[in-house]
N, C-alpha and C. Protein backbone atom coordinates (compact mmCIF):
# COMPACT_ATOMS: atom_id res chain seq x y z
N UNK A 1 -6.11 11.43 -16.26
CA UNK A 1 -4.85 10.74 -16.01
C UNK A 1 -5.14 9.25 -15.93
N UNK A 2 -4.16 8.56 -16.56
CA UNK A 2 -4.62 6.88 -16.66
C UNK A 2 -3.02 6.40 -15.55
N UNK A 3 -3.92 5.45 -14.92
CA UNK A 3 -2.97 4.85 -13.89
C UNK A 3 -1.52 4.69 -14.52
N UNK A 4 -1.18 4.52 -15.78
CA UNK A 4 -0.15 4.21 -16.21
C UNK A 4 0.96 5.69 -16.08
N UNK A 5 0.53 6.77 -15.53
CA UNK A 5 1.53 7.85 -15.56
C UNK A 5 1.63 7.76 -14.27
N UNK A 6 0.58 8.06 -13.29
CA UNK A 6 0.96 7.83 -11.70
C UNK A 6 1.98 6.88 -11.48
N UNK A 7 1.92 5.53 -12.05
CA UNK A 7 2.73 4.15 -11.87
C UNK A 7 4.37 5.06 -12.59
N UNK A 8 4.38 5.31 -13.77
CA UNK A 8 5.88 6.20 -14.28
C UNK A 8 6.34 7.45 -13.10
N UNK A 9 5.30 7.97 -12.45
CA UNK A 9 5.81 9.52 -12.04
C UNK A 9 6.43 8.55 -10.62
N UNK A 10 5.26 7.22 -9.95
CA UNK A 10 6.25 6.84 -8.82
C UNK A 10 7.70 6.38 -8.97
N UNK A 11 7.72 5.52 -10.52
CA UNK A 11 9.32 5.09 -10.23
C UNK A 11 10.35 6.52 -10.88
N UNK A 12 9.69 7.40 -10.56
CA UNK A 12 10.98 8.31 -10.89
C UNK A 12 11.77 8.58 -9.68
N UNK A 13 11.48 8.18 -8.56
CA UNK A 13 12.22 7.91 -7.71
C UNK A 13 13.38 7.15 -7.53
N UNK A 14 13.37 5.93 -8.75
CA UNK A 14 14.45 5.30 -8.80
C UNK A 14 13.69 3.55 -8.96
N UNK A 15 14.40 2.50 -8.37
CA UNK A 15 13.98 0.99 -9.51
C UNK A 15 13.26 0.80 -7.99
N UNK A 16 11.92 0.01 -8.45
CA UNK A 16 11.23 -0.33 -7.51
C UNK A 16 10.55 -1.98 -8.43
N UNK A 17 10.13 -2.74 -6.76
CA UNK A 17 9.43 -3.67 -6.88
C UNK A 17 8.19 -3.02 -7.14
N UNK A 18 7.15 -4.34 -7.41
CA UNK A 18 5.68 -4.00 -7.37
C UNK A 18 5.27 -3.85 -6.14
N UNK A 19 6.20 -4.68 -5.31
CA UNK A 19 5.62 -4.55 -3.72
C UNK A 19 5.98 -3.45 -3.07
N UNK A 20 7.33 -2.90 -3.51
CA UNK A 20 7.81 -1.68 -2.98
C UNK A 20 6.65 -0.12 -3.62
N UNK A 21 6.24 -0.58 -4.71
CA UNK A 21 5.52 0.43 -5.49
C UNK A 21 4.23 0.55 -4.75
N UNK A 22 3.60 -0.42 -4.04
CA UNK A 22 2.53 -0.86 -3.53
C UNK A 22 2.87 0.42 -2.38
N UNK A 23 3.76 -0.04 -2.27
CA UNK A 23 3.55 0.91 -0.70
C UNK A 23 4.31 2.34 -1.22
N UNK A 24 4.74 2.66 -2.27
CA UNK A 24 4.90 4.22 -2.52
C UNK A 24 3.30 4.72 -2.67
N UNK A 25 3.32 3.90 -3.64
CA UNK A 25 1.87 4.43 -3.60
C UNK A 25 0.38 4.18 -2.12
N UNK A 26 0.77 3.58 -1.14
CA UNK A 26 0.36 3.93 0.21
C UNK A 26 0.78 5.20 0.33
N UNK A 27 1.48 5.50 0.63
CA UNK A 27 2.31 6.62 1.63
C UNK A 27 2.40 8.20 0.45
N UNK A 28 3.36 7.71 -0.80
CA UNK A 28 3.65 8.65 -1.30
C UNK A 28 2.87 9.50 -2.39
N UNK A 29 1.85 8.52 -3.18
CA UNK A 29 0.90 8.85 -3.94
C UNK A 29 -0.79 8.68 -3.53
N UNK A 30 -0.98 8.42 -2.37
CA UNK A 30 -2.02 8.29 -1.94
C UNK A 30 -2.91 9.44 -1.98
N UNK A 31 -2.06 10.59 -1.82
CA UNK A 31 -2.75 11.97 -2.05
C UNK A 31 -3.41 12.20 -3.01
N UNK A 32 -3.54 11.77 -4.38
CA UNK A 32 -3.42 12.14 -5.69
C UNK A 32 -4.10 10.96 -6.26
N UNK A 33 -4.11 9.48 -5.98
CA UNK A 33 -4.15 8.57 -7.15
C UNK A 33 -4.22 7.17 -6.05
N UNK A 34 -5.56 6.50 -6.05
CA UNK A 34 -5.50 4.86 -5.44
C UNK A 34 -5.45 4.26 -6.45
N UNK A 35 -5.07 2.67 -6.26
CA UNK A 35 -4.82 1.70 -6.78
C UNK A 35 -4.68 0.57 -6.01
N UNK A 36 -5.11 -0.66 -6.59
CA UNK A 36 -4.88 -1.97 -5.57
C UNK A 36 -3.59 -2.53 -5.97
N UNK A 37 -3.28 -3.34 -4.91
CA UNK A 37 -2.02 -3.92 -5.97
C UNK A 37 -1.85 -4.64 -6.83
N UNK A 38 -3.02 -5.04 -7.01
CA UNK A 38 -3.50 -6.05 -8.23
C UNK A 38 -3.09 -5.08 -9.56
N UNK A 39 -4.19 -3.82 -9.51
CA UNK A 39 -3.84 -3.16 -10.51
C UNK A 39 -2.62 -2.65 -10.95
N UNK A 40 -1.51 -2.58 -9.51
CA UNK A 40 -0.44 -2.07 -9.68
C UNK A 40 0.36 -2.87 -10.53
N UNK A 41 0.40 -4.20 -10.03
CA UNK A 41 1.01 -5.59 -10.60
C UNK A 41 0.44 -5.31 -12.48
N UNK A 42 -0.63 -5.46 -12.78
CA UNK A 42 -1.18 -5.34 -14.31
C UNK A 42 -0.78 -4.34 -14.73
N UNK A 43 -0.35 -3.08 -14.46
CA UNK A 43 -0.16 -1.90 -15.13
C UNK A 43 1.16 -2.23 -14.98
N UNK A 44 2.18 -2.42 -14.49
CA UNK A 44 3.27 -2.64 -14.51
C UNK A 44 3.86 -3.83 -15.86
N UNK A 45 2.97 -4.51 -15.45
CA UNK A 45 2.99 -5.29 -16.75
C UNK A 45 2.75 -4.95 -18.30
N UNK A 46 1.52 -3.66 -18.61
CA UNK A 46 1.27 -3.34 -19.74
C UNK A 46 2.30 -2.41 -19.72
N UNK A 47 3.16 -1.65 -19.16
CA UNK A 47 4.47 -0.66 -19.11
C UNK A 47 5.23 -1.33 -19.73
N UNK A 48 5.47 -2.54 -19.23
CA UNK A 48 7.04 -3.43 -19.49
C UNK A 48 6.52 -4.08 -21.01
N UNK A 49 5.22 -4.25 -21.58
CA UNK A 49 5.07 -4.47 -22.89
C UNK A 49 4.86 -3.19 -24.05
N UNK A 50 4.45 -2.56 -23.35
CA UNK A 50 5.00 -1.40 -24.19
C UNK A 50 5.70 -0.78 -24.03
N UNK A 51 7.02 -1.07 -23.39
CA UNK A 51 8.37 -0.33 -23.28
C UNK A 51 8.55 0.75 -22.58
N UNK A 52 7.72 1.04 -21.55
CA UNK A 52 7.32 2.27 -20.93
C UNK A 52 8.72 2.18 -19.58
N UNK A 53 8.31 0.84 -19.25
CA UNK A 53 9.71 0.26 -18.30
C UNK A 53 10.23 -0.86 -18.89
N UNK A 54 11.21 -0.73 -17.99
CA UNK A 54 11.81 -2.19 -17.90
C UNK A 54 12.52 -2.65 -16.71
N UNK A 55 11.91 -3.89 -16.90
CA UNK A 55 12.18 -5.01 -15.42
C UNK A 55 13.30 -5.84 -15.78
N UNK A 56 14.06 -6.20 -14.48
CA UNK A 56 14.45 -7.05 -13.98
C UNK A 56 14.74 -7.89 -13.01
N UNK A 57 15.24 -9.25 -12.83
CA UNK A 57 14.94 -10.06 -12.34
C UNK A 57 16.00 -10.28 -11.09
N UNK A 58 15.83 -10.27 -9.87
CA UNK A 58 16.71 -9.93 -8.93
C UNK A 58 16.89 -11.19 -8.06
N UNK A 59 17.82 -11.86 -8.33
CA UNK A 59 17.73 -13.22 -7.19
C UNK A 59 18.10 -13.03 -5.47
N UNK A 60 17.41 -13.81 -4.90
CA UNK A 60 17.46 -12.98 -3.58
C UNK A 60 17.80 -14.58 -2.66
N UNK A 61 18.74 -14.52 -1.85
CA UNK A 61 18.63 -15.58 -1.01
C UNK A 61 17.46 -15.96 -0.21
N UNK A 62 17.37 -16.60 0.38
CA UNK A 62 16.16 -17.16 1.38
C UNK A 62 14.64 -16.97 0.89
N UNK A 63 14.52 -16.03 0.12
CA UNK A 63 13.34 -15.27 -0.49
C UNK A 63 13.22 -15.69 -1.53
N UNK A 64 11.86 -15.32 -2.17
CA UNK A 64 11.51 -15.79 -3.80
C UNK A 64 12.29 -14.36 -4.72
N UNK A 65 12.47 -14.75 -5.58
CA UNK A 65 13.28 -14.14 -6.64
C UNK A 65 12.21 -12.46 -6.87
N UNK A 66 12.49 -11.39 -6.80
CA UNK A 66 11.72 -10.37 -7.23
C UNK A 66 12.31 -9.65 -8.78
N UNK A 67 11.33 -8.98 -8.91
CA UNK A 67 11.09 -8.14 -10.11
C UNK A 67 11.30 -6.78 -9.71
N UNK A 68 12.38 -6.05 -10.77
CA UNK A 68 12.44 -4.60 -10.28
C UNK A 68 12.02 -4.36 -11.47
N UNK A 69 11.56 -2.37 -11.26
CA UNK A 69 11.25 -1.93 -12.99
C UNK A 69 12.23 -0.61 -12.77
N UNK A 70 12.38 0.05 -13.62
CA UNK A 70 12.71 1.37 -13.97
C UNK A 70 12.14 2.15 -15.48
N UNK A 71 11.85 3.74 -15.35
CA UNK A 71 11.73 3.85 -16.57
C UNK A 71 11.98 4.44 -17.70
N UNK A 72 11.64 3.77 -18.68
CA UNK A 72 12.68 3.73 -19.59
C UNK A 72 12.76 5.60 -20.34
N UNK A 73 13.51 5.43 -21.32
CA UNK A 73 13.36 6.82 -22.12
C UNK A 73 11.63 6.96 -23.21
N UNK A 74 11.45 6.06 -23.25
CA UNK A 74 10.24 6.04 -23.88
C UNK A 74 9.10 6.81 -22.92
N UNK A 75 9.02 6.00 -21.74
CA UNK A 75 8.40 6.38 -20.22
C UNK A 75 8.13 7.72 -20.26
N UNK A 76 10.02 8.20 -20.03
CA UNK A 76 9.80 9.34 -19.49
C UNK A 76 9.16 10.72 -20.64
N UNK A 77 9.53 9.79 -22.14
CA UNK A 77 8.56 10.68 -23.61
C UNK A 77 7.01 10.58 -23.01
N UNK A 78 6.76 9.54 -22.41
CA UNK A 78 5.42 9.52 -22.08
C UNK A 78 4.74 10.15 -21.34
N UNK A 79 5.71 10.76 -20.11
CA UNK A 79 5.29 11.38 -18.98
C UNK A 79 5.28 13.15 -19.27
N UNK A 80 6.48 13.14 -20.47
CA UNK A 80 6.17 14.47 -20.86
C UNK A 80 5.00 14.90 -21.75
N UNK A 81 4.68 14.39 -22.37
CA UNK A 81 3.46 14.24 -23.41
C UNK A 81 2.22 14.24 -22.23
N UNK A 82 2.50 13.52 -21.24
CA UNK A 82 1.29 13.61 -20.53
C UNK A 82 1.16 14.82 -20.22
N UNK A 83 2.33 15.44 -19.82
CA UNK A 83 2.61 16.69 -18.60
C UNK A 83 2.02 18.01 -19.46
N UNK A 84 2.07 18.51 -20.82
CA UNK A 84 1.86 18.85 -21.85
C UNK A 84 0.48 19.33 -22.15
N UNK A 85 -0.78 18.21 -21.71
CA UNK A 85 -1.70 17.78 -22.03
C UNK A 85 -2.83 18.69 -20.93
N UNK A 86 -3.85 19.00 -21.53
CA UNK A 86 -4.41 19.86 -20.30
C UNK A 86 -5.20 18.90 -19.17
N UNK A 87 -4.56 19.28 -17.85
CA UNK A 87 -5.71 17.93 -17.20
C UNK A 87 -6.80 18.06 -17.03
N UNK A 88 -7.48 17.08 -16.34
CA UNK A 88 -8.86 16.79 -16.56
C UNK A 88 -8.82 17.78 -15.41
N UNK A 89 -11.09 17.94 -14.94
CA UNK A 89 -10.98 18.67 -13.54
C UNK A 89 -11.03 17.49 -12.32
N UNK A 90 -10.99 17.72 -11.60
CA UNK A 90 -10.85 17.00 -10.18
C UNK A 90 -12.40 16.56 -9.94
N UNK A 91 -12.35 15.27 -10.28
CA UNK A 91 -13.99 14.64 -9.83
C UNK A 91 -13.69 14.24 -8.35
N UNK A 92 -14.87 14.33 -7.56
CA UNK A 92 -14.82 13.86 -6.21
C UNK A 92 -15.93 12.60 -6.42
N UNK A 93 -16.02 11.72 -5.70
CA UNK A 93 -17.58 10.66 -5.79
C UNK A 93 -17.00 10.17 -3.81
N UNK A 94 -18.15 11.06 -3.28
CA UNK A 94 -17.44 10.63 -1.84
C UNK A 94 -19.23 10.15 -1.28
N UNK A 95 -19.27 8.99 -0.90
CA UNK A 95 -20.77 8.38 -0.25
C UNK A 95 -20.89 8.98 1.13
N UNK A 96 -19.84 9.38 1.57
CA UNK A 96 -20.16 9.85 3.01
C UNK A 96 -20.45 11.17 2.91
N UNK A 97 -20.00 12.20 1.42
CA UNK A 97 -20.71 13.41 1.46
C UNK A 97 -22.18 12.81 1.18
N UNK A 98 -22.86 12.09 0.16
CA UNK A 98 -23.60 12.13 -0.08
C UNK A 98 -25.10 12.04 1.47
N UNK A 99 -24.22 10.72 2.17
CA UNK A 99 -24.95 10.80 3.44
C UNK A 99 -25.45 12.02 4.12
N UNK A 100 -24.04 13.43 4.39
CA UNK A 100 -24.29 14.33 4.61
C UNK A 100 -25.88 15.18 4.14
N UNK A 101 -25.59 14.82 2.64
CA UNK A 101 -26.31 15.62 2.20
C UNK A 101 -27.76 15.23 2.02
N UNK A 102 -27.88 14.12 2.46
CA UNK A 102 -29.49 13.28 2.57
C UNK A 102 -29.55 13.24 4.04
N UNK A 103 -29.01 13.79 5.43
CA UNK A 103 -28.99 13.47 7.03
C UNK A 103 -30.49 14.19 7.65
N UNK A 104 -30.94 14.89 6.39
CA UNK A 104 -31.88 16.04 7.15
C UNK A 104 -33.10 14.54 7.10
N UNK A 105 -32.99 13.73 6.11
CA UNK A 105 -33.58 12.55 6.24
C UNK A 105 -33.36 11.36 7.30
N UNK A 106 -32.50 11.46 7.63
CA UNK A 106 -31.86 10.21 7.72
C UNK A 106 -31.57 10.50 9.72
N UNK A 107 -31.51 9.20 10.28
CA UNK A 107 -30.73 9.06 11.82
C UNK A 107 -29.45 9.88 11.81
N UNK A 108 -28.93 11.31 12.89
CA UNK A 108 -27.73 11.94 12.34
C UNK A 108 -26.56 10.69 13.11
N UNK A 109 -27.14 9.92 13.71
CA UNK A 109 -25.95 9.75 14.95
C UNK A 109 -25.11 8.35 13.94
N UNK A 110 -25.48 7.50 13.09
CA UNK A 110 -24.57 7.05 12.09
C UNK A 110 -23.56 7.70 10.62
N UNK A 111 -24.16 8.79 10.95
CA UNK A 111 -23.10 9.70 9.96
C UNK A 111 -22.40 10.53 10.93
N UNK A 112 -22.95 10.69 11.68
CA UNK A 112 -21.87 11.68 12.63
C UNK A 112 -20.56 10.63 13.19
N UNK A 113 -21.27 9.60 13.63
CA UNK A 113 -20.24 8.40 13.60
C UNK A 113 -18.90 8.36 12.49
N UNK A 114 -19.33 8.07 11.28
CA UNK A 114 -18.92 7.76 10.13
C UNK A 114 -17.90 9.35 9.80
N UNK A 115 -18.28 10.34 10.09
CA UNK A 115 -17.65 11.52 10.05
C UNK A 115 -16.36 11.69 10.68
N UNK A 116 -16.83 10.89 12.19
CA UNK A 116 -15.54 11.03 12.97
C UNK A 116 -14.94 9.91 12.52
N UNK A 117 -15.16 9.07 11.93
CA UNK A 117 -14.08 7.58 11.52
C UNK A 117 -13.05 8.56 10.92
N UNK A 118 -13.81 9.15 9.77
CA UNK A 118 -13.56 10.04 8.61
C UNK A 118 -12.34 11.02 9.05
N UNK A 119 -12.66 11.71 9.86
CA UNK A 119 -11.78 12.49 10.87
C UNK A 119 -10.09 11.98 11.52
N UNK A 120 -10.80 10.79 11.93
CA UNK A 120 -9.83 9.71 12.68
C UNK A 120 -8.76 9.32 11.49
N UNK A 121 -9.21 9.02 10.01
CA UNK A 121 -8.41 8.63 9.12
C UNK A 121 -7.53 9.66 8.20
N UNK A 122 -8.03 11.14 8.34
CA UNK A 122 -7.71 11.79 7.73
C UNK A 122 -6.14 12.28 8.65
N UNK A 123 -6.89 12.45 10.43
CA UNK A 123 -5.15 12.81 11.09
C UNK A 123 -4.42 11.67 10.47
N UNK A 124 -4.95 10.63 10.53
CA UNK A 124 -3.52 9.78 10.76
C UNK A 124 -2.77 9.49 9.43
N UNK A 125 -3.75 9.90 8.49
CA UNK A 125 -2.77 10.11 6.59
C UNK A 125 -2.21 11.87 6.93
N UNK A 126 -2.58 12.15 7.77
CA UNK A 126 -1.65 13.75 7.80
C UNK A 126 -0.65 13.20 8.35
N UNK A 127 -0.35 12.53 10.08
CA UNK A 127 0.33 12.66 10.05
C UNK A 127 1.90 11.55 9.43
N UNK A 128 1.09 10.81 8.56
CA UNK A 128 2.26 10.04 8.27
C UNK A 128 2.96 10.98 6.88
N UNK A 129 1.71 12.04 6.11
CA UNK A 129 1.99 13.05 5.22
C UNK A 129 3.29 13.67 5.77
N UNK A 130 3.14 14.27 6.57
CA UNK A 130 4.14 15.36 7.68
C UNK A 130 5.53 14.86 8.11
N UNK A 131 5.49 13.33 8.36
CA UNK A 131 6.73 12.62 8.23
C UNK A 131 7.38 12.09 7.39
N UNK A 132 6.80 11.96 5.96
CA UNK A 132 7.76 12.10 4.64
C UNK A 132 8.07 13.41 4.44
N UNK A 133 7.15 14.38 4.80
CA UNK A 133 7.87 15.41 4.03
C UNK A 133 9.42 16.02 4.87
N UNK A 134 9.33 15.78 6.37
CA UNK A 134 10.10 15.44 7.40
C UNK A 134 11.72 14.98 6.78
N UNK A 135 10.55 13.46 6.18
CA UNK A 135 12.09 12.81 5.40
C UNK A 135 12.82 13.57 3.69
N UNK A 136 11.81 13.93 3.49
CA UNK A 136 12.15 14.62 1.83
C UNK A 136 13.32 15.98 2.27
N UNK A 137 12.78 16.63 3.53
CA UNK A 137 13.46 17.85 3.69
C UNK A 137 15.24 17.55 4.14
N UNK A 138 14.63 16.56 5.35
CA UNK A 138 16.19 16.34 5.74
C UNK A 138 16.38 17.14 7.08
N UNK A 139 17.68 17.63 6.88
CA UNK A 139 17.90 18.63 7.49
C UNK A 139 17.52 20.35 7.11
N UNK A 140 17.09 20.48 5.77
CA UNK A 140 16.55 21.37 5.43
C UNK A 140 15.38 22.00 5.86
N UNK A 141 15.20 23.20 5.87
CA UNK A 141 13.74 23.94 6.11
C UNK A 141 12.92 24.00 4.91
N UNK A 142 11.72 24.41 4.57
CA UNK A 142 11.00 23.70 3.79
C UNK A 142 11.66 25.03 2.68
N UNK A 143 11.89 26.12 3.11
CA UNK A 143 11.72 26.82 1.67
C UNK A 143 13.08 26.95 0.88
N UNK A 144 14.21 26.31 1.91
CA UNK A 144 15.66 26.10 1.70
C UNK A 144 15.58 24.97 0.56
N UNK A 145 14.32 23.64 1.07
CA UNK A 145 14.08 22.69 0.14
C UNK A 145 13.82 22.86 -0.96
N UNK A 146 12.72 23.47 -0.66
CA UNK A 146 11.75 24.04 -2.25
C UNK A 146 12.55 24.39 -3.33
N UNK A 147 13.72 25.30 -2.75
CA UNK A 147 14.60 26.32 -3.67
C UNK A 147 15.61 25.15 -4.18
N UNK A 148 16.20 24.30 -3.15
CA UNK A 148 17.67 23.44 -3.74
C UNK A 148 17.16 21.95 -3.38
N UNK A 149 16.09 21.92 -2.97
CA UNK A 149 16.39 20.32 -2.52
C UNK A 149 16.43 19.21 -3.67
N UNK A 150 16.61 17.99 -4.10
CA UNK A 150 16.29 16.87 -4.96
C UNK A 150 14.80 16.83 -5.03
N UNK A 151 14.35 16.46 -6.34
CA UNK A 151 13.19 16.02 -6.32
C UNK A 151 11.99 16.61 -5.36
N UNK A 152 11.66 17.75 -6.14
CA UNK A 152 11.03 18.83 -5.15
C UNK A 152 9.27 18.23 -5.84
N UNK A 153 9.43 17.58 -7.07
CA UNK A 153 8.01 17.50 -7.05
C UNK A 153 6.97 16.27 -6.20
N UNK A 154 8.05 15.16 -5.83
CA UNK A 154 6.97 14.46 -4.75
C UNK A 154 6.59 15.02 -3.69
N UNK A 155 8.11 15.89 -3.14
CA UNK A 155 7.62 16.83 -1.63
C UNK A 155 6.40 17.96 -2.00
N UNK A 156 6.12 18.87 -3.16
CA UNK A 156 4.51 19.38 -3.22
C UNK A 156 3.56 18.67 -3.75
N UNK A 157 3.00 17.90 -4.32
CA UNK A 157 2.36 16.40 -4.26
C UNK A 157 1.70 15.77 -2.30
N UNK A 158 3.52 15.81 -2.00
CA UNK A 158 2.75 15.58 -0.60
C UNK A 158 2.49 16.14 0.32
N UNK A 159 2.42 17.68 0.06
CA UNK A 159 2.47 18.64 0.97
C UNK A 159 0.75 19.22 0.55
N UNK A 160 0.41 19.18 -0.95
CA UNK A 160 -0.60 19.30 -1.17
C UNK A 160 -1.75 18.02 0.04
N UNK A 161 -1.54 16.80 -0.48
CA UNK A 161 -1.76 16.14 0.36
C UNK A 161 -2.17 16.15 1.80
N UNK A 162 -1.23 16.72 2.60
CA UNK A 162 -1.31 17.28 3.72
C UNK A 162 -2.32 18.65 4.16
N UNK A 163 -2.43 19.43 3.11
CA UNK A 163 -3.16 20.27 3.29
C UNK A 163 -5.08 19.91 2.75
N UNK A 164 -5.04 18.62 2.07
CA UNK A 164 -6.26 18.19 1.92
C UNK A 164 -6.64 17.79 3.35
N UNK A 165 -5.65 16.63 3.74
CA UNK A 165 -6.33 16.24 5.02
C UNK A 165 -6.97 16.32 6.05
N UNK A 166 -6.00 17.52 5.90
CA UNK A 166 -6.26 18.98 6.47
C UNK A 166 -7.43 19.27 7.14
N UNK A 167 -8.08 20.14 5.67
CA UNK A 167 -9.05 20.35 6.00
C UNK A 167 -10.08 19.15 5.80
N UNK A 168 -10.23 17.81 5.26
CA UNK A 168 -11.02 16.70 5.36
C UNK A 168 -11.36 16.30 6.95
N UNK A 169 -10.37 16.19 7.71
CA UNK A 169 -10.60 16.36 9.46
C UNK A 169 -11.23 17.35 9.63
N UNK A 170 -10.75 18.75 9.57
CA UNK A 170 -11.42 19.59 9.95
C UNK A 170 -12.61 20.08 9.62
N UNK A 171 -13.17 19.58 8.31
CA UNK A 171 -14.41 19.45 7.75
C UNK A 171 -15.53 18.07 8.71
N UNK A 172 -14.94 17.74 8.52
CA UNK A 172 -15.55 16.20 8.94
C UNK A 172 -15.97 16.09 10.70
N UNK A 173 -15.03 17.50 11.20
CA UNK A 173 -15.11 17.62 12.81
C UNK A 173 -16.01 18.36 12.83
N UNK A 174 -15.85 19.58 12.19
CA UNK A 174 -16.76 20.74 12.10
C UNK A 174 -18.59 20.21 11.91
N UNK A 175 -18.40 19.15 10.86
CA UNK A 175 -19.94 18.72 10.24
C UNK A 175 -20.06 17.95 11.75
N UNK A 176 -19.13 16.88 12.02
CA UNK A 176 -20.50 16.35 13.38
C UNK A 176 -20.80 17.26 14.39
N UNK A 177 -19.70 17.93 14.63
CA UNK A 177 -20.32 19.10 15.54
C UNK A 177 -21.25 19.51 15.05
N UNK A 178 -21.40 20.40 14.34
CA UNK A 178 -23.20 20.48 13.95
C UNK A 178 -24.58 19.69 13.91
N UNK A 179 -23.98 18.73 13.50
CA UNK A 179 -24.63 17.82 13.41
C UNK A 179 -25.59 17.04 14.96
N UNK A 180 -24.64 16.98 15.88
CA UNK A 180 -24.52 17.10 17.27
C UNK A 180 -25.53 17.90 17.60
N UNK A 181 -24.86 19.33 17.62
CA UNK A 181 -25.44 20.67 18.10
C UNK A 181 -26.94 20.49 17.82
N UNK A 182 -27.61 19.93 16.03
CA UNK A 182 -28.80 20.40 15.60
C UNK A 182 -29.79 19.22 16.29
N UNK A 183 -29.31 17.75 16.43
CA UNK A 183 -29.82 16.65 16.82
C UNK A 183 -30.31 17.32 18.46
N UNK A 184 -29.00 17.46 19.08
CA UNK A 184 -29.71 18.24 20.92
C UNK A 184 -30.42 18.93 20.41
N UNK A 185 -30.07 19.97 19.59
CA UNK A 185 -31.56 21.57 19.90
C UNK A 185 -33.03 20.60 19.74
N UNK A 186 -33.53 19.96 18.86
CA UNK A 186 -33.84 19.26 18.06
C UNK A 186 -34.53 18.35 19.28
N UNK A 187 -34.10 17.13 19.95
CA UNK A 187 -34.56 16.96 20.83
C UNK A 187 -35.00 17.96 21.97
N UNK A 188 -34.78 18.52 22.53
CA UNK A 188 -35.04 20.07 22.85
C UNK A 188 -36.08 20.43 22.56
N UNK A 189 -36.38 20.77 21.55
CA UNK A 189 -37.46 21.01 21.21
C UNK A 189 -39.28 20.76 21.08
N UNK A 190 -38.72 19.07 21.11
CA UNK A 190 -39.52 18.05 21.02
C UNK A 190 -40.80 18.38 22.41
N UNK A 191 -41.77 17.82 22.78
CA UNK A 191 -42.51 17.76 23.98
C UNK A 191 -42.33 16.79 24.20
């Protein structure tokens, strides 16, 4: 997947700034797909030259003038062609597994550290996960949603999401606990 479909699948939500996109993609695509906003800003730009969107120019009192996009029919040819296409598999490149997996070397008590950061960051993308989907449902229950709600594919996107985090905390709790556990026996052991 090339940043340029993530950037189409966010504004199917409707016309967004780059700054507003910045932060869909915080909150709403974070599960799935990073980006800086730098890149967001440039890909938005190669969209609007190849017709993928189109922007306009929104004058705003007190404020500097912004840029909205929406996208176009071309876009959305694009997003189907993508959709079509078999995806790639799911690469991971995570340095803090790798730490894990070199600790039998290494001091445990800076990765066990780094685990619980890990931990610490994963509740708190759950629970801001848990409060869009909160907002996606409404007043609805989730399977009332699923069946009739609008735009059911950002709510599993972010429900997937939620269930990574998931277990990324609960992975990440589980490993320093061990980690913990083997360091005491370990001293313990020692004379």
């Amino acid at each position: 997947m090339a940043l340029r479909h993530a950037v189409l699948a966010a504004l199917l939500s409707g016309e967004h700034s780059g700054y507003q996109l910045t932060k869909i993609f915080d909150v709403g695509v974070a599960d799935f797909w990073y980006a800086s906003p730098q890149q967001l800003y440039a890909e938005l730009a190669k969209l609007e030259a190849d017709g993928l969107v189109a922007g306009r120019e929104v004058v705003q009192r007190g404020r500097p003038n912004k840029r909205v996009f929406t996208v176009t029919g071309a876009g959305l040819d694009e997003l189907a062609a993508f959709a079509t296409a078999p995806p790639k598999p799911l690469l991971l490149r995570d340095d803090l597994m790798v730490r894990v997996h070199a600790v039998d070397a290494l001091d445990p008590a800076p990765v066990i550290a780094q685990l619980r950061e890990r931990a610490a960051a994963a509740d708190a993308k759950l629970t801001l996960f848990e409060r869009t989907l909160l907002h996606f449902r409404g007043d609805l229950d989730e399977e009332t949603f699923l069946r009739e709600g609008e735009r059911v594919g950002p709510y599993l996107s972010c429900l997937a999401g939620c269930r990574l985090e998931r277990e990324i905390r609960d992975w990440c709790l589980g490993t320093a606990r061990a980690l913990e556990e083997r360091a005491a026996h370990v001293r313990k052991e020692r004379p």
